[in-house]
C-alpha atoms as a PDB file:
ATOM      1  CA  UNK A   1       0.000   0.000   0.000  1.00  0.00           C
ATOM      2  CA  UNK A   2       1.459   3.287  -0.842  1.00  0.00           C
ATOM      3  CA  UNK A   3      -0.143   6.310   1.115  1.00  0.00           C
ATOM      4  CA  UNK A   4      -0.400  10.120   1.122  1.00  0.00           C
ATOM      5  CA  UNK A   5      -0.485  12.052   4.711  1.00  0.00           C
ATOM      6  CA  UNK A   6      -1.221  15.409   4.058  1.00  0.00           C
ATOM      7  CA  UNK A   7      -1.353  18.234   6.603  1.00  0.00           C
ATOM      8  CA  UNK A   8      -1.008  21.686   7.853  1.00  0.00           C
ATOM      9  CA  UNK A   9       1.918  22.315  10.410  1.00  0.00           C
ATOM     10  CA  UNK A  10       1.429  20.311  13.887  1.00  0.00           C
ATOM     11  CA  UNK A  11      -1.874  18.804  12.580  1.00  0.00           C
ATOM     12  CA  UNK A  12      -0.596  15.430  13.680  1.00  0.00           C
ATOM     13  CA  UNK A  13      -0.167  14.186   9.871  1.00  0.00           C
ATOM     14  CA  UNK A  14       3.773  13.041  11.229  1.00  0.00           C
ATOM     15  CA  UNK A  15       2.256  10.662  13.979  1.00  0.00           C
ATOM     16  CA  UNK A  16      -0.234   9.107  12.154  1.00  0.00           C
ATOM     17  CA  UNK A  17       2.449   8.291   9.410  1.00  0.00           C
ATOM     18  CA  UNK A  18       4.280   6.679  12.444  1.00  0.00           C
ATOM     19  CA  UNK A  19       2.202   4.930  13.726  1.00  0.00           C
ATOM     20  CA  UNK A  20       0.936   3.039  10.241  1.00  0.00           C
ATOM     21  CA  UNK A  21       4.303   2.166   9.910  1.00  0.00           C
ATOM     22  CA  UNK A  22       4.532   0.702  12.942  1.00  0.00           C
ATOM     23  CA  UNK A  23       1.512  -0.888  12.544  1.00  0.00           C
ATOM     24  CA  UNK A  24       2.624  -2.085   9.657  1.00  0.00           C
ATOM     25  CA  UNK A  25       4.545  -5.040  11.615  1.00  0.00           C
ATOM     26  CA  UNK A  26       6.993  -4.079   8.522  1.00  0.00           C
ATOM     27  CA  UNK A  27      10.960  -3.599   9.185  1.00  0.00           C
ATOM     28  CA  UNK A  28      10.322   0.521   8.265  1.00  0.00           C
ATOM     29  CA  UNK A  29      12.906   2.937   7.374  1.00  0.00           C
ATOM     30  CA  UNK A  30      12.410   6.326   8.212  1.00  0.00           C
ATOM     31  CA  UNK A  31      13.882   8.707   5.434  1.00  0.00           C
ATOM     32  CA  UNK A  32      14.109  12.556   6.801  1.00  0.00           C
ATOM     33  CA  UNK A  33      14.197  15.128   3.941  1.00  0.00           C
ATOM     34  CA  UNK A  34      15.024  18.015   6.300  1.00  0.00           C
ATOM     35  CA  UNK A  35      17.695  20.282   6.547  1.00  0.00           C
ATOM     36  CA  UNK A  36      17.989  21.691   9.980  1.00  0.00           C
ATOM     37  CA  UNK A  37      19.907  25.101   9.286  1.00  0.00           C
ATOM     38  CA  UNK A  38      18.409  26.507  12.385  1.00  0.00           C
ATOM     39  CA  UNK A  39      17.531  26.085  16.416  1.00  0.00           C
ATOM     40  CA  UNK A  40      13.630  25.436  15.759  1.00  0.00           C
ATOM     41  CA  UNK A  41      14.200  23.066  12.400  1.00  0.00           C
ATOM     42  CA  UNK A  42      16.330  21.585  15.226  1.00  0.00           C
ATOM     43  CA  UNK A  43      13.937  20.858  17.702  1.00  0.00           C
ATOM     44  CA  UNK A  44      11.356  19.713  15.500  1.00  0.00           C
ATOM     45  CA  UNK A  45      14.052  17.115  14.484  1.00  0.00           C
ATOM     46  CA  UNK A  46      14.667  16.071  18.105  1.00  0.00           C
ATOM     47  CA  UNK A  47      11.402  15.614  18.642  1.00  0.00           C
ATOM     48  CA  UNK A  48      10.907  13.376  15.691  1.00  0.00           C
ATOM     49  CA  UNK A  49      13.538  11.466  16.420  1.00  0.00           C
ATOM     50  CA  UNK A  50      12.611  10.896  20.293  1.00  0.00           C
ATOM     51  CA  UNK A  51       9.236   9.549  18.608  1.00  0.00           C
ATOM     52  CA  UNK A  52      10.651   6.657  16.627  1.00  0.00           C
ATOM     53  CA  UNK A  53      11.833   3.290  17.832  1.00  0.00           C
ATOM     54  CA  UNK A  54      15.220   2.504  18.021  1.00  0.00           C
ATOM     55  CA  UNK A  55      14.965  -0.322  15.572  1.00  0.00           C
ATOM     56  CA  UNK A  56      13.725   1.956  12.520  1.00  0.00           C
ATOM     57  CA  UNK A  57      16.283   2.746  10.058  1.00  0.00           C
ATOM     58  CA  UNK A  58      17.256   5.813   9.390  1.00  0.00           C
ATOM     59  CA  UNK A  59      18.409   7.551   6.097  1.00  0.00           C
ATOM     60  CA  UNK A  60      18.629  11.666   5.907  1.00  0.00           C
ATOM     61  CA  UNK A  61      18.447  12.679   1.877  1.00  0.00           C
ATOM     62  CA  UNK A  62      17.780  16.680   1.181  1.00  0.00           C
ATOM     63  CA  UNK A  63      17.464  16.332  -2.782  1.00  0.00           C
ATOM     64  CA  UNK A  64      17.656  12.543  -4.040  1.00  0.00           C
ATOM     65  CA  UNK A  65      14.772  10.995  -2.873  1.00  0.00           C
ATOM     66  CA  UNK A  66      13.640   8.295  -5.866  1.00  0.00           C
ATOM     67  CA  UNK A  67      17.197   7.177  -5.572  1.00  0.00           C
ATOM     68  CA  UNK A  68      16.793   6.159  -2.066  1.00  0.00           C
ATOM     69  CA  UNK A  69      12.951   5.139  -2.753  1.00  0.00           C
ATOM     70  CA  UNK A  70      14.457   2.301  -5.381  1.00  0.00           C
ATOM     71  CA  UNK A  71      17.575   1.003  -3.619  1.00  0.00           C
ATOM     72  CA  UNK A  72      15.762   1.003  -0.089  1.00  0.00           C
ATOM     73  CA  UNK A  73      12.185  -0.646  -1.414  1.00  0.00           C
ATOM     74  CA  UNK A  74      11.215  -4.125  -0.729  1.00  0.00           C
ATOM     75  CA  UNK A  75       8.770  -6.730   0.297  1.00  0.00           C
ATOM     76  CA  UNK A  76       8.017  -6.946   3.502  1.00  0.00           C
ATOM     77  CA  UNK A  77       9.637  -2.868   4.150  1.00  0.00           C
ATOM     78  CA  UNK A  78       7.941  -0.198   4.915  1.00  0.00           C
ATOM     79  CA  UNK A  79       9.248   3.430   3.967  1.00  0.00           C
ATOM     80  CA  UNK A  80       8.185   6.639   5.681  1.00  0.00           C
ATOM     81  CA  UNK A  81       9.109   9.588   4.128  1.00  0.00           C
ATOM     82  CA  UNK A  82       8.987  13.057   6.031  1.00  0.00           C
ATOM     83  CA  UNK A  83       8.486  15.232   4.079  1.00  0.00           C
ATOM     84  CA  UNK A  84       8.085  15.707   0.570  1.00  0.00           C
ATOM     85  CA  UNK A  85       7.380  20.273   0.941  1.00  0.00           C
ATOM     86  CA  UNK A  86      10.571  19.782   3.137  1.00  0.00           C
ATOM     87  CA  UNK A  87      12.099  17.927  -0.244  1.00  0.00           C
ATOM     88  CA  UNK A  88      10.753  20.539  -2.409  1.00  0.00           C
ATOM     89  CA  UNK A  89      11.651  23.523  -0.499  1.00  0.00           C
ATOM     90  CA  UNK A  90      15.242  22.370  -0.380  1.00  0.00           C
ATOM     91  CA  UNK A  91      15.277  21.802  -4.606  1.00  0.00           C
ATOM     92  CA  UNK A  92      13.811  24.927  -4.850  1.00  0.00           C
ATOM     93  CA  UNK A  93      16.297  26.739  -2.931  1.00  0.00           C
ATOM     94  CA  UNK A  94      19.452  25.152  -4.933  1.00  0.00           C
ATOM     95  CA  UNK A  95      18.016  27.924  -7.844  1.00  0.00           C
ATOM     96  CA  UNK A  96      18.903  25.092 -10.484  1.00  0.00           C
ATOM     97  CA  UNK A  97      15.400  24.423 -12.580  1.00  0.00           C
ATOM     98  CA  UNK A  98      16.875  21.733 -14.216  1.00  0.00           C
ATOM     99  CA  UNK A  99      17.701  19.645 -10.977  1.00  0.00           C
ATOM    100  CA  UNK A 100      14.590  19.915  -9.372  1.00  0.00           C
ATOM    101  CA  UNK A 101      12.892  18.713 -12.408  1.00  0.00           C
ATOM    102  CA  UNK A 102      14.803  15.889 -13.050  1.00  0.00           C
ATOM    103  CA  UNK A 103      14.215  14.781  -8.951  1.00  0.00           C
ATOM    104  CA  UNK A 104      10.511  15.244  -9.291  1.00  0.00           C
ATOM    105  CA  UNK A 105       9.782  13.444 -12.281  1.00  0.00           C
ATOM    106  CA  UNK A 106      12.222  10.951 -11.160  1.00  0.00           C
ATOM    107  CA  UNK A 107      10.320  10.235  -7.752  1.00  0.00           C
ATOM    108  CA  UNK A 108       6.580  10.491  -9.894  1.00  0.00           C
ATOM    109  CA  UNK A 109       8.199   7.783 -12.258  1.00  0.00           C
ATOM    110  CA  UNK A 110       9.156   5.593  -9.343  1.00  0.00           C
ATOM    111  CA  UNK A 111       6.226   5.635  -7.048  1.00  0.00           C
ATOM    112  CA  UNK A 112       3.852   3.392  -8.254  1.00  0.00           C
ATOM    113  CA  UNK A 113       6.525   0.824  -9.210  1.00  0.00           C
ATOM    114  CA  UNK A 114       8.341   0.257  -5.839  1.00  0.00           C
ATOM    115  CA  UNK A 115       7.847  -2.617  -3.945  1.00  0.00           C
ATOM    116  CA  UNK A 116       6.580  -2.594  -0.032  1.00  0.00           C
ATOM    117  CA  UNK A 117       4.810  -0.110   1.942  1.00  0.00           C
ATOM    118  CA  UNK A 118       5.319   3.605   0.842  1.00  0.00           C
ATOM    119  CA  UNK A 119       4.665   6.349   3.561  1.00  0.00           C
ATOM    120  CA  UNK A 120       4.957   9.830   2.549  1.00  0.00           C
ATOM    121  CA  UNK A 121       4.189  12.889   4.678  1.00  0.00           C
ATOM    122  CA  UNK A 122       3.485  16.335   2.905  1.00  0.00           C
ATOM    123  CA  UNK A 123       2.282  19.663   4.199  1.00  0.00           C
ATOM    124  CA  UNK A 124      -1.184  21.063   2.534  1.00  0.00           C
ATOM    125  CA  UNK A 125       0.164  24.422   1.953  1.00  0.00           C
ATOM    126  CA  UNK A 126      -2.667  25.711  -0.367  1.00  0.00           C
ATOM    127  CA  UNK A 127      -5.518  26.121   1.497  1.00  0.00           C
ATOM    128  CA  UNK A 128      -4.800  29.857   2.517  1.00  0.00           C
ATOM    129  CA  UNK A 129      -4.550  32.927   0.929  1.00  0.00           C
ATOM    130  CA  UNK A 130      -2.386  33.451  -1.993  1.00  0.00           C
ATOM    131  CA  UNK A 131       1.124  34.439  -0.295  1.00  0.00           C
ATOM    132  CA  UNK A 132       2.537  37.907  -1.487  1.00  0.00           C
ATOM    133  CA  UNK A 133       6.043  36.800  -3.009  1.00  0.00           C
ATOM    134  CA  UNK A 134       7.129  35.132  -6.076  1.00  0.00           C
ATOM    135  CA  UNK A 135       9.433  32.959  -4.903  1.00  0.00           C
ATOM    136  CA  UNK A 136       6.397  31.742  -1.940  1.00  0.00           C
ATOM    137  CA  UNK A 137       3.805  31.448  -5.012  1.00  0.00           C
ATOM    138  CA  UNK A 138       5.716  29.394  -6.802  1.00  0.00           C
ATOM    139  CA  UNK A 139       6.624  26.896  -3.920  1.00  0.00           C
ATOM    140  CA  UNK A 140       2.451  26.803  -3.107  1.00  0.00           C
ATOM    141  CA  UNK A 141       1.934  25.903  -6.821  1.00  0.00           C
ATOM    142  CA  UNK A 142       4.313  23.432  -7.408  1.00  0.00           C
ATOM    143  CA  UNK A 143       3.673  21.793  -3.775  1.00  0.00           C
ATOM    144  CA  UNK A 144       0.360  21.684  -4.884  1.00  0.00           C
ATOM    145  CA  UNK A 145       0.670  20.094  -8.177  1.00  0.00           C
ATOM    146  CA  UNK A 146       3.121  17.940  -6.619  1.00  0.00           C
ATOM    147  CA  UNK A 147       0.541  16.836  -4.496  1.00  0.00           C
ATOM    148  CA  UNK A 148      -1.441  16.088  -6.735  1.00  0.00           C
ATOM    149  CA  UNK A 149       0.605  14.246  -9.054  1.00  0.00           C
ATOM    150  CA  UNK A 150       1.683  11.721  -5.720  1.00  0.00           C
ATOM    151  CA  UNK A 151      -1.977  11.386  -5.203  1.00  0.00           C
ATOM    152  CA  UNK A 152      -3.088   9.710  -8.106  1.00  0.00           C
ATOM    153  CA  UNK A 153      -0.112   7.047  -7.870  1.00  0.00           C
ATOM    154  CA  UNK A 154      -1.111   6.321  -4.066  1.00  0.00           C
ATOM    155  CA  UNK A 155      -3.981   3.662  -2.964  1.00  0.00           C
ATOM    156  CA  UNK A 156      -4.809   6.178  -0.085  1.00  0.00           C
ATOM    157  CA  UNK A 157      -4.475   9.512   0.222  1.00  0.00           C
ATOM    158  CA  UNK A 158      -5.428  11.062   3.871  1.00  0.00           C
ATOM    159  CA  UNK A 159      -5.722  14.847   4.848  1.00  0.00           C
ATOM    160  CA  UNK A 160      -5.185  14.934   9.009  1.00  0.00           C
ATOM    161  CA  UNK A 161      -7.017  17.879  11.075  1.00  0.00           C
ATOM    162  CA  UNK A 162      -6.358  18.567  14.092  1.00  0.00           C
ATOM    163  CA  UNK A 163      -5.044  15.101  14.549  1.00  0.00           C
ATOM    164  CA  UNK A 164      -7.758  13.176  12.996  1.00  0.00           C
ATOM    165  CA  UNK A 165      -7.554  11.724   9.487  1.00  0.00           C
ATOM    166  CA  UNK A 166     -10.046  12.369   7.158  1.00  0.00           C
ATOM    167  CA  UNK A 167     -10.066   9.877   4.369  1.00  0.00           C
ATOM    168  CA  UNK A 168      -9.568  11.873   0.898  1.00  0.00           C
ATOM    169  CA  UNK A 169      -8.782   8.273  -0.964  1.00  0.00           C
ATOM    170  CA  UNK A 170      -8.621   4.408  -0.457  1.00  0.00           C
ATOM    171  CA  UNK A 171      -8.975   1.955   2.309  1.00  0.00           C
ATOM    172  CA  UNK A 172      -9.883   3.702   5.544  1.00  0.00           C
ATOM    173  CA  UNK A 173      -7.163   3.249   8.738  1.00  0.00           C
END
């Protein structure tokens, strides 16, 4: 089963990904697409880490993501991936149109071919008002059509409130 867990910041979308995977009864690996430049990117990451069991693998990847999504994929594995606007945000930022590209079409052409259980965790970033900058525009446009794109190639797709899922797709939890 490959899944979508979409979410606005702290809406719980993180711990629900968790705990399918461990629910899963699958060997998981966690793969962390942050960059923490700063003291709060920090804490969020020591708090995610705290979280997880100490058997979980761990892999950290900023930029190539379907490379690790093919090598790591398996029967019988589970992948959680957290998160795919953290992903974006750091190809965005390397200014290099080409590269980011290249990784997105590369991760849209591998989804619905890799083995196992597929976790990803996105934030919902476009149900606000349309942000004032360019640069902020684009990143809410192509998170959102990234979204969309992962959606159709996952069996369930689930938008989480307030810590509840609401079922946007598939088989329900």
């Amino acid at each position: 089963m490959h899944s979508l867990i979409l979410g606005g910041a702290r809406s719980g979308k993180s711990r629900l990904a968790e705990q399918l995977a461990s629910d899963s009864g699958l060997a998981v690996t966690y793969i962390a697409t942050s960059q923490p430049l700063d003291g709060e990117m920090n804490e969020r990451v020591r708090l995610h880490r705290e979280r997880r069991p100490e058997a979980w693998g761990l892999i950290e990847e900023p930029l190539a993501l379907a490379r690790v999504l093919r090598a790591e994929a398996g029967e019988g594995r589970c992948l959680l991936v957290d998160c795919l606007t953290l992903w974006l945000t750091n190809l965005l930022m390397l200014e290099d149109e080409q590269r980011l590209v290249e990784e997105r079409d590369a991760l849209l052409d591998c989804i619905e071919h890799l083995p196992g259980t597929l976790i990803l965790v996105s934030n919902e970033t476009g149900l606000g008002v349309v942000p004032m900058g360019e640069l902020t525009r684009r990143y809410v446009d192509l998170a959102g059509w990234l979204h969309q794109a992962v959606a159709a190639r996952c069996q369930r797709v689930v938008l989480t409130v307030a810590g509840l899922p609401l079922m946007l797709k598939g088989p329900a939890l």
